[in-house]
N, C-alpha and C. Protein backbone atom coordinates (compact mmCIF):
# COMPACT_ATOMS: atom_id res chain seq x y z
N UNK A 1 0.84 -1.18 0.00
CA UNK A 1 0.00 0.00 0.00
C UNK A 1 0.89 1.25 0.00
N UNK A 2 0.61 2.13 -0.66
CA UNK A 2 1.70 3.04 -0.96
C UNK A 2 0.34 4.36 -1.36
N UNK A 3 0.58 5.91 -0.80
CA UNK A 3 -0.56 6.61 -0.65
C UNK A 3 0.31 8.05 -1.21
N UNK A 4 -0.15 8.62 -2.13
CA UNK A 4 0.44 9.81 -2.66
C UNK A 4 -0.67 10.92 -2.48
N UNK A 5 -0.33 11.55 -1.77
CA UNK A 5 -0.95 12.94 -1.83
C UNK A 5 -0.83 13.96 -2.48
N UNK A 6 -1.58 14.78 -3.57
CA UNK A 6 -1.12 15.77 -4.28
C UNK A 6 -1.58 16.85 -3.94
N UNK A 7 -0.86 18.26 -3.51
CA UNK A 7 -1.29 19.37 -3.34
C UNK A 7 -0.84 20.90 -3.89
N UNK A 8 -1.30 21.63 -4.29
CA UNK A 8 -0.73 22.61 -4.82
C UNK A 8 -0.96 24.13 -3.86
N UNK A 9 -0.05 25.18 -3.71
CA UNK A 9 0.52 26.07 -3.47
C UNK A 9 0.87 26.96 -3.95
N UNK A 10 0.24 28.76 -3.86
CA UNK A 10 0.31 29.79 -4.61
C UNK A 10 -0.01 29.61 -5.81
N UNK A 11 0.24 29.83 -7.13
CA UNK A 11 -0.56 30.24 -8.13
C UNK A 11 -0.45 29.39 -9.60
N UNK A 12 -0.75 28.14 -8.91
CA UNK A 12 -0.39 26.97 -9.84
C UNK A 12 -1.67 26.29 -9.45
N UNK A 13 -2.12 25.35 -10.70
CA UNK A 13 -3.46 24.48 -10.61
C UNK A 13 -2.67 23.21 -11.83
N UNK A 14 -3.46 22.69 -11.73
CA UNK A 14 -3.16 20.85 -12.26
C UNK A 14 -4.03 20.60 -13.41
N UNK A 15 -3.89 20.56 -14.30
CA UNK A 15 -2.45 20.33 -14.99
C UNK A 15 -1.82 21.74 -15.50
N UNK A 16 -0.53 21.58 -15.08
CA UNK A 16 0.29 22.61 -15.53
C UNK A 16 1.45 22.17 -16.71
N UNK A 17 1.69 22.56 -17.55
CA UNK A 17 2.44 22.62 -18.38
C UNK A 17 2.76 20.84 -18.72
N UNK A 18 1.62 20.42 -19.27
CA UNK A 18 2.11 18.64 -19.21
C UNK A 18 2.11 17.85 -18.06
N UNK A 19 2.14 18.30 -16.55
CA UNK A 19 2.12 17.81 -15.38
C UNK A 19 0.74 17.70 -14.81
N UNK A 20 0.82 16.46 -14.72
CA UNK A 20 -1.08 16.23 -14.47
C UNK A 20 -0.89 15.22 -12.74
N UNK A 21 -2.16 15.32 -12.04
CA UNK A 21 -1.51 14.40 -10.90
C UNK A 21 -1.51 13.40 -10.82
N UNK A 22 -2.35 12.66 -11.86
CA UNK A 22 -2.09 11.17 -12.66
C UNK A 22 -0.31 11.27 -12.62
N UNK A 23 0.06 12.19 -13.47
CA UNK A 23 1.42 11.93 -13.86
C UNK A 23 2.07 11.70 -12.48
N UNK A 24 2.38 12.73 -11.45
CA UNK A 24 2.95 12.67 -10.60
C UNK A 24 2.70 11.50 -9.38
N UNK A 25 0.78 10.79 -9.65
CA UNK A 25 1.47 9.44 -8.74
C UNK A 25 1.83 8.78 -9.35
N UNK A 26 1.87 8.25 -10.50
CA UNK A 26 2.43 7.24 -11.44
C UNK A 26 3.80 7.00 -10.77
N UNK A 27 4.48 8.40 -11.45
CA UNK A 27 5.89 8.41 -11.02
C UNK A 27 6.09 7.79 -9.49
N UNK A 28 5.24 8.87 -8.72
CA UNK A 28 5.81 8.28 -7.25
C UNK A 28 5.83 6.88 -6.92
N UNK A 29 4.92 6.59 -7.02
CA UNK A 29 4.54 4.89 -7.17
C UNK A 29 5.56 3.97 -7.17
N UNK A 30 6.08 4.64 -8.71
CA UNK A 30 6.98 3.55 -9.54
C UNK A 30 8.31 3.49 -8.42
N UNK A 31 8.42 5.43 -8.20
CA UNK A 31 9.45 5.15 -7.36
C UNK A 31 9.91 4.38 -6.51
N UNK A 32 8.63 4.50 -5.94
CA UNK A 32 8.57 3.60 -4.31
C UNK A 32 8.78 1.87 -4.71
N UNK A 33 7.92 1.64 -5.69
CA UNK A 33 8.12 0.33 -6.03
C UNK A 33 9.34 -0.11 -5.81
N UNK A 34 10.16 1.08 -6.89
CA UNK A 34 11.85 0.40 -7.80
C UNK A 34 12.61 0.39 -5.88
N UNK A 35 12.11 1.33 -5.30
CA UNK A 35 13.07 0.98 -4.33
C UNK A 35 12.57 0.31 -3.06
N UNK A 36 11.66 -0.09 -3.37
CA UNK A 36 11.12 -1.86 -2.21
C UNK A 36 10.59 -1.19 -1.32
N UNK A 37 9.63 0.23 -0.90
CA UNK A 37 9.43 1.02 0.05
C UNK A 37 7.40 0.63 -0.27
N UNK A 38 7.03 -0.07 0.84
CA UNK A 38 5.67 -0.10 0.56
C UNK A 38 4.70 0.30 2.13
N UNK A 39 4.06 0.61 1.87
CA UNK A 39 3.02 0.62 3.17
C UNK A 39 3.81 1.96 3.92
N UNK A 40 3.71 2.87 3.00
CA UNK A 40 4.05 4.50 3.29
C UNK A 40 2.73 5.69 2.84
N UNK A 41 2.76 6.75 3.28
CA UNK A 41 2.48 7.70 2.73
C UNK A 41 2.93 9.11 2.47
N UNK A 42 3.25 9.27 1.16
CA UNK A 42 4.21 10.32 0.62
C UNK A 42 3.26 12.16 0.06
N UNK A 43 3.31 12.78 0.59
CA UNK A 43 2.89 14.17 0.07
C UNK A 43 3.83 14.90 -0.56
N UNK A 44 3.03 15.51 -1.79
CA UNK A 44 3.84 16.58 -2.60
C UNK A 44 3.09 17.59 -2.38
N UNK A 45 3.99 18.67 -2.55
CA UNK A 45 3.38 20.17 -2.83
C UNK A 45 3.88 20.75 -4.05
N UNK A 46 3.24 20.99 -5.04
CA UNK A 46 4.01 21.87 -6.14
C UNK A 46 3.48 23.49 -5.80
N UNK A 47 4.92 24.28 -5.97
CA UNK A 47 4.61 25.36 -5.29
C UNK A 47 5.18 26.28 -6.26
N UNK A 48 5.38 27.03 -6.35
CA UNK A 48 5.96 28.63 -7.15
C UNK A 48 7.42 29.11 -6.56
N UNK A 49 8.06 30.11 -7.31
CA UNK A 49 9.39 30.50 -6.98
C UNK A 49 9.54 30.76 -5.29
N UNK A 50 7.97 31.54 -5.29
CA UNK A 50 8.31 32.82 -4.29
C UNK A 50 8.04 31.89 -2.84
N UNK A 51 7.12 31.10 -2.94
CA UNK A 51 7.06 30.28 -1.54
C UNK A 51 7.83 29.52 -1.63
N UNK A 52 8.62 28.34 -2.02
CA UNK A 52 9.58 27.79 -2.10
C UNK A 52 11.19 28.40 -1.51
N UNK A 53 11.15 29.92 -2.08
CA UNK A 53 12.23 30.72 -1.72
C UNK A 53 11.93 30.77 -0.08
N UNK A 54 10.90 31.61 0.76
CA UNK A 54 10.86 31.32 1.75
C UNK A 54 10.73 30.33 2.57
N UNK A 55 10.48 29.27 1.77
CA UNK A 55 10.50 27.24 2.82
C UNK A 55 12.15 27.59 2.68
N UNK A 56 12.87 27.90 1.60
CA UNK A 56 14.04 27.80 1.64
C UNK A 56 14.85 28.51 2.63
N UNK A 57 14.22 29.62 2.83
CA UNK A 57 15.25 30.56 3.55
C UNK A 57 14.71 30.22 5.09
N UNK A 58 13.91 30.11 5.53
CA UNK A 58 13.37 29.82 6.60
C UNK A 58 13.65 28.60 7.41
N UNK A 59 13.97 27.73 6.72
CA UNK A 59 14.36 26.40 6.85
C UNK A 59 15.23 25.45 6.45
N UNK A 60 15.94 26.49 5.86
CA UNK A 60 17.70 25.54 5.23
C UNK A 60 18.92 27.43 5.48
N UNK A 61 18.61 28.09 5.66
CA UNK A 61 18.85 29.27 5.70
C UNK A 61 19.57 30.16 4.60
N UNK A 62 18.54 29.15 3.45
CA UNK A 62 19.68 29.80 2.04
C UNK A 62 18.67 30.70 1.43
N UNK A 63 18.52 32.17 1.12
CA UNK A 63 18.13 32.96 0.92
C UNK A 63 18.24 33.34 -0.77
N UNK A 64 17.33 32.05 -1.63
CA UNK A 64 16.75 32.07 -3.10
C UNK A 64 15.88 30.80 -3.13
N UNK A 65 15.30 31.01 -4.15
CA UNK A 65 14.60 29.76 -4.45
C UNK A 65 15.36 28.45 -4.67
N UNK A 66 15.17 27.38 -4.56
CA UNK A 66 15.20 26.13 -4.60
C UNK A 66 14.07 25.42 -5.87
N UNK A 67 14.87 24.13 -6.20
CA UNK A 67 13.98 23.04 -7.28
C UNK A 67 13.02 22.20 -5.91
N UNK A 68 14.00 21.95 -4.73
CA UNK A 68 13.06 20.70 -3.97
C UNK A 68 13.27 21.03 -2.88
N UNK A 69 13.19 20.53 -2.33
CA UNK A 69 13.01 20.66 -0.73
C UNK A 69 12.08 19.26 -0.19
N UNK A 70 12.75 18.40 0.64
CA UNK A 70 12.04 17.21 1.59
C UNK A 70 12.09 17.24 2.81
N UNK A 71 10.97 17.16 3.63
CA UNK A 71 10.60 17.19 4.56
C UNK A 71 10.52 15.95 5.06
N UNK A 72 11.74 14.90 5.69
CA UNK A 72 11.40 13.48 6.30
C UNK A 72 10.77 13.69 7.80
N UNK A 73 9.44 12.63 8.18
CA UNK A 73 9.35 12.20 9.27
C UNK A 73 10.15 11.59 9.82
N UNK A 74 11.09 10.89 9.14
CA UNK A 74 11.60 9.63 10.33
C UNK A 74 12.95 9.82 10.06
N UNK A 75 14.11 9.30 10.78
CA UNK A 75 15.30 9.04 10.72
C UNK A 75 15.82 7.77 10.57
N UNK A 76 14.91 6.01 10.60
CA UNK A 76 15.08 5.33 10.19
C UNK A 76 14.18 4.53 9.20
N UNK A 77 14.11 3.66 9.24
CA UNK A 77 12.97 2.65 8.89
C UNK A 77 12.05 2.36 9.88
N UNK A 78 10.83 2.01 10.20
CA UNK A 78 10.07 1.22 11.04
C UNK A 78 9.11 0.42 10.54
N UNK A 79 8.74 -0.47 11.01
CA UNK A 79 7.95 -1.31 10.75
C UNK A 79 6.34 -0.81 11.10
N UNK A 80 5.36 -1.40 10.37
CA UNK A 80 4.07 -0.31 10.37
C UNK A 80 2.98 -1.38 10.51
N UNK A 81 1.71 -1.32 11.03
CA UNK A 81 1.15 -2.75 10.90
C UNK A 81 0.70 -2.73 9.35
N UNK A 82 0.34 -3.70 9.46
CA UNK A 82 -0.23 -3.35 7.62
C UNK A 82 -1.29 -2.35 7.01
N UNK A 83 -2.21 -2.39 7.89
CA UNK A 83 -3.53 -1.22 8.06
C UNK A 83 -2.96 0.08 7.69
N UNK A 84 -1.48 0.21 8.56
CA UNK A 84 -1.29 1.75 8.57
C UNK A 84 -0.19 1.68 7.66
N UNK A 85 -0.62 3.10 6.90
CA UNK A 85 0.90 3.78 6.22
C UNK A 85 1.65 4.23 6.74
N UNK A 86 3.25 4.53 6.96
CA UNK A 86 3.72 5.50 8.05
C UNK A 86 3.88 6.55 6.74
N UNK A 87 3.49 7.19 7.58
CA UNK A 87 4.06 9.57 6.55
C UNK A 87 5.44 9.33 6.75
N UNK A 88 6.18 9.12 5.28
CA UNK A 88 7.44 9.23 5.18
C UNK A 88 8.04 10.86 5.39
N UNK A 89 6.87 11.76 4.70
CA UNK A 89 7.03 13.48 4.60
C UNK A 89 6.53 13.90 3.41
N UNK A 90 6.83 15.05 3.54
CA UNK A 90 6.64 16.07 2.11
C UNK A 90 7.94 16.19 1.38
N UNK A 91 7.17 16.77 0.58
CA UNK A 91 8.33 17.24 -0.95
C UNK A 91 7.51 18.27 -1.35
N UNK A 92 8.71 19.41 -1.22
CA UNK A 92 8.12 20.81 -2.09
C UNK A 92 8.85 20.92 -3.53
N UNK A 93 7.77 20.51 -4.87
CA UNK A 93 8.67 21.17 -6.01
C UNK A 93 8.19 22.28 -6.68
N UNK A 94 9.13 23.05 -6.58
CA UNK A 94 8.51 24.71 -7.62
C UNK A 94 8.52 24.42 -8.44
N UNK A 95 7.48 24.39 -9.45
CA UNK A 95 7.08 24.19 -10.55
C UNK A 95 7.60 25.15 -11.82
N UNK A 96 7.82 26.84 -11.01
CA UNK A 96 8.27 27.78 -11.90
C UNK A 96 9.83 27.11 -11.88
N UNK A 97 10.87 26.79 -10.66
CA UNK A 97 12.37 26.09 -10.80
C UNK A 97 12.61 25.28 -12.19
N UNK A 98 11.27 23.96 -11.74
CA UNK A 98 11.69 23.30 -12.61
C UNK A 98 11.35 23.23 -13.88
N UNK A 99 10.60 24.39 -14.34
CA UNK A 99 10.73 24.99 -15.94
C UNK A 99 11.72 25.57 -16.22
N UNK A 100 12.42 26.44 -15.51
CA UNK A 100 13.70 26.89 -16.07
C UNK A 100 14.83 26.08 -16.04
N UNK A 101 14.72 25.46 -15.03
CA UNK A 101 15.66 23.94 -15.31
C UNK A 101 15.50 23.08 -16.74
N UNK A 102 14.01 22.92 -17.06
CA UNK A 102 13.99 22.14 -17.72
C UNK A 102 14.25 22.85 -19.38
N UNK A 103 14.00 24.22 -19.58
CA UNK A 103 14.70 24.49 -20.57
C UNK A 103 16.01 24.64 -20.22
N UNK A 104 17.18 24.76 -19.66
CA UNK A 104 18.47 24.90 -19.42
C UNK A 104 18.61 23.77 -19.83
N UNK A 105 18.17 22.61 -19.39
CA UNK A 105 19.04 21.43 -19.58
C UNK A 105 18.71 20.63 -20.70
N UNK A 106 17.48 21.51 -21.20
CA UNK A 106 16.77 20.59 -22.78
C UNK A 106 16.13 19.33 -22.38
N UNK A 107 15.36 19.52 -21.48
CA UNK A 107 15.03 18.31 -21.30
C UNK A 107 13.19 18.85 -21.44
N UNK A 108 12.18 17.69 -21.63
CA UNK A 108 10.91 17.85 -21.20
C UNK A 108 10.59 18.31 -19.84
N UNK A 109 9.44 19.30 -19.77
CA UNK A 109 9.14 19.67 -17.79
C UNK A 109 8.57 18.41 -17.52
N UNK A 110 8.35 17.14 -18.24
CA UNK A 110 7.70 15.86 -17.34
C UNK A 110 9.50 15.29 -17.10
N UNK A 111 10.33 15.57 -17.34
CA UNK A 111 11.59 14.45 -17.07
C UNK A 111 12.15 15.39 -15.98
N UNK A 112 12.09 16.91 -16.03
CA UNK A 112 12.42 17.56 -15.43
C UNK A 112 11.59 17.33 -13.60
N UNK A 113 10.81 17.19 -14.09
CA UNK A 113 9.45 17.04 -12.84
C UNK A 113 10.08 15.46 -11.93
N UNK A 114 10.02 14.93 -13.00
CA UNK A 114 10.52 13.05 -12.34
C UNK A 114 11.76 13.41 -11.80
N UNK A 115 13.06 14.22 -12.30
CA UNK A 115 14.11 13.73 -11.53
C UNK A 115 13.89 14.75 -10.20
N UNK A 116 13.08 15.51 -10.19
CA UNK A 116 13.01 16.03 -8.80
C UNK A 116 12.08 14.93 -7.71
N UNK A 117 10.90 14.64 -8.31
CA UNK A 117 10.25 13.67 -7.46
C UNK A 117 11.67 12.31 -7.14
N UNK A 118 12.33 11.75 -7.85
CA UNK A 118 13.21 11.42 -8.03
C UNK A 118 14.31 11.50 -6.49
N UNK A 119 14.58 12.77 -6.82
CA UNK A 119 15.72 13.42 -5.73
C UNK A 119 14.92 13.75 -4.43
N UNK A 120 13.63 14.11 -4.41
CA UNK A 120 12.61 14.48 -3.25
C UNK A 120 12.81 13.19 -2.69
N UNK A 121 12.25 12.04 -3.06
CA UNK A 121 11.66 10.63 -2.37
C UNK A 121 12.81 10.32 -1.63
N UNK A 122 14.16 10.00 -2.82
CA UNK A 122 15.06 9.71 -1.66
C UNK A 122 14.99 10.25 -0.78
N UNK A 123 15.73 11.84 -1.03
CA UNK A 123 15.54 12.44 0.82
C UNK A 123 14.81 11.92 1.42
N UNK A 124 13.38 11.49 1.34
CA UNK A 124 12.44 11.08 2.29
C UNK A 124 12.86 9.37 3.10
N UNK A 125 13.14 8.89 1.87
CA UNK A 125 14.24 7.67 2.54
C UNK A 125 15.60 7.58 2.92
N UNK A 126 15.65 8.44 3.13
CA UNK A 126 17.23 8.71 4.11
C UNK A 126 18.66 8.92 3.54
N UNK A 127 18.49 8.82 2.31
CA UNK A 127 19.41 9.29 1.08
C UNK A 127 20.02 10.86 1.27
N UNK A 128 20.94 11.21 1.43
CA UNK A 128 21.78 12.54 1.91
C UNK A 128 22.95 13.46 1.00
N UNK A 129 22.63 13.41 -0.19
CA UNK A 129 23.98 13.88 -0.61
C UNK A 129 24.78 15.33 0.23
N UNK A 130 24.27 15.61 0.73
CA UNK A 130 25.09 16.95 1.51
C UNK A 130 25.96 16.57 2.77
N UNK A 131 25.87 14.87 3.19
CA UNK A 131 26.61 14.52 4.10
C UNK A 131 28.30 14.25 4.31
N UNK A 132 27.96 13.48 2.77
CA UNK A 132 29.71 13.40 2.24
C UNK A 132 29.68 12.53 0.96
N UNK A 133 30.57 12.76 0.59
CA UNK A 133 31.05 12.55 -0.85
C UNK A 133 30.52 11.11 -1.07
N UNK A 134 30.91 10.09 -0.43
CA UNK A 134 30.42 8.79 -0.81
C UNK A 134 28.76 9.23 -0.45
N UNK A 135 28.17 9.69 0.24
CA UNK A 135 27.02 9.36 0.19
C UNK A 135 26.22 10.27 -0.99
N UNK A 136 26.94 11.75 -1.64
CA UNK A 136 26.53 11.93 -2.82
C UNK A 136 26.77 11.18 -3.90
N UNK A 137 27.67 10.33 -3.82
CA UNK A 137 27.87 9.35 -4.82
C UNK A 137 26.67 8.18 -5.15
N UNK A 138 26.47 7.86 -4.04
CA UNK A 138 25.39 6.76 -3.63
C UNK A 138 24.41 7.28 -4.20
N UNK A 139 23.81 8.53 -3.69
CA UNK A 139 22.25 9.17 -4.20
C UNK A 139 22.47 9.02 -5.51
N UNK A 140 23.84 9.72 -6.01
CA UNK A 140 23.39 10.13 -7.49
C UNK A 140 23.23 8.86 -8.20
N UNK A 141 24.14 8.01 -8.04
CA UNK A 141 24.08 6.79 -8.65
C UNK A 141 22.94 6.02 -9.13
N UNK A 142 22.04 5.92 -7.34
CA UNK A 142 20.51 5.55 -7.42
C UNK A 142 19.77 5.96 -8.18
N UNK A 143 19.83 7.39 -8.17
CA UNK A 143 19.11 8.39 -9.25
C UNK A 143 19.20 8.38 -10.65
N UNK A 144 20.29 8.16 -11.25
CA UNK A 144 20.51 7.97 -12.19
C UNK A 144 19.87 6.59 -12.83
N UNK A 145 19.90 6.01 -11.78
CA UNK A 145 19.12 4.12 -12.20
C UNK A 145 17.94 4.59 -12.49
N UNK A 146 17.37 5.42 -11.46
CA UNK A 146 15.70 5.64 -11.03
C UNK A 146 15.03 6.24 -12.67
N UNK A 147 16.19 7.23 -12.86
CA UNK A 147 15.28 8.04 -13.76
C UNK A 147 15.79 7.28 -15.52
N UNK A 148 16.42 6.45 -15.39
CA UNK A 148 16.86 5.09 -16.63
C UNK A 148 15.72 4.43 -16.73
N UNK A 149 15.13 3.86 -15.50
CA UNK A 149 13.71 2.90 -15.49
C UNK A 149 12.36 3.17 -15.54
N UNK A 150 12.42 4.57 -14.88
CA UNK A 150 10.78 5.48 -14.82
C UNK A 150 10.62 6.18 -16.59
């Protein structure tokens, strides 16, 4: 059992630019699948430059906008009865970020969208690249699988 919540924030509605919330549980889903994570529940927020900038500055203390931002409940794994999902957390993605990302890098805003849900989920499973080098190695690696198979 695996439970995706979709919510939107400031001045964005669904579907936006190719991003529908079909699309975005699909993805999550798959995510959770590819990485053996079941009997959770995961929330997104797609949000805009300007609130994103303040989750950012308020709460990582970096003063611009951000692509993501994850919010984990937990610090390990736990076991859940089956009935219940445990709230892994949120994921904030700016939707305005990851359009300008996604023309910079030439990519579609749906591939652009996945590798953030992508990079969000981990965080939510305990994945860290800001800890140290092997463990950015690790994320990216995963990531790179993730967004090969989705």
């Amino acid at each position: 059992m695996r439970l995706i919540e979709i919510f939107t924030e400031g001045n964005f509605t669904l579907p936006y630019k190719g991003i529908t919330e079909n699309f975005l549980s699909k993805v999550s889903e798959r995510i959770l699948e590819l990485t053996e994570t079941d009997k959770v529940s995961v929330t997104v927020i797609l949000t805009d430059n300007e609130t994103i900038h303040t989750i950012n500055k308020d709460y990582r203390g970096k003063d611009k906008p951000t692509d993501v931002i994850s919010f984990a409940y937990r610090d390990e794994p736990f076991p859940s009865p089956d009935e219940i999902a445990e709230e892994l957390g949120d994921i904030y993605i700016s939707l305005e970020k990851a359009e300008e990302q996604a023309a910079e890098y030439g990519v579609t805003m749906e591939a652009e969208v996945k590798r953030l849900l992508i990079h969000g989920i981990l965080h939510l499973l305990g994945y860290d690249h800001e800890k140290s080098e092997d463990d950015e190695i690790e994320m990216q690696a995963l990531e790179e699988k993730l967004i090969n198979i989705i």
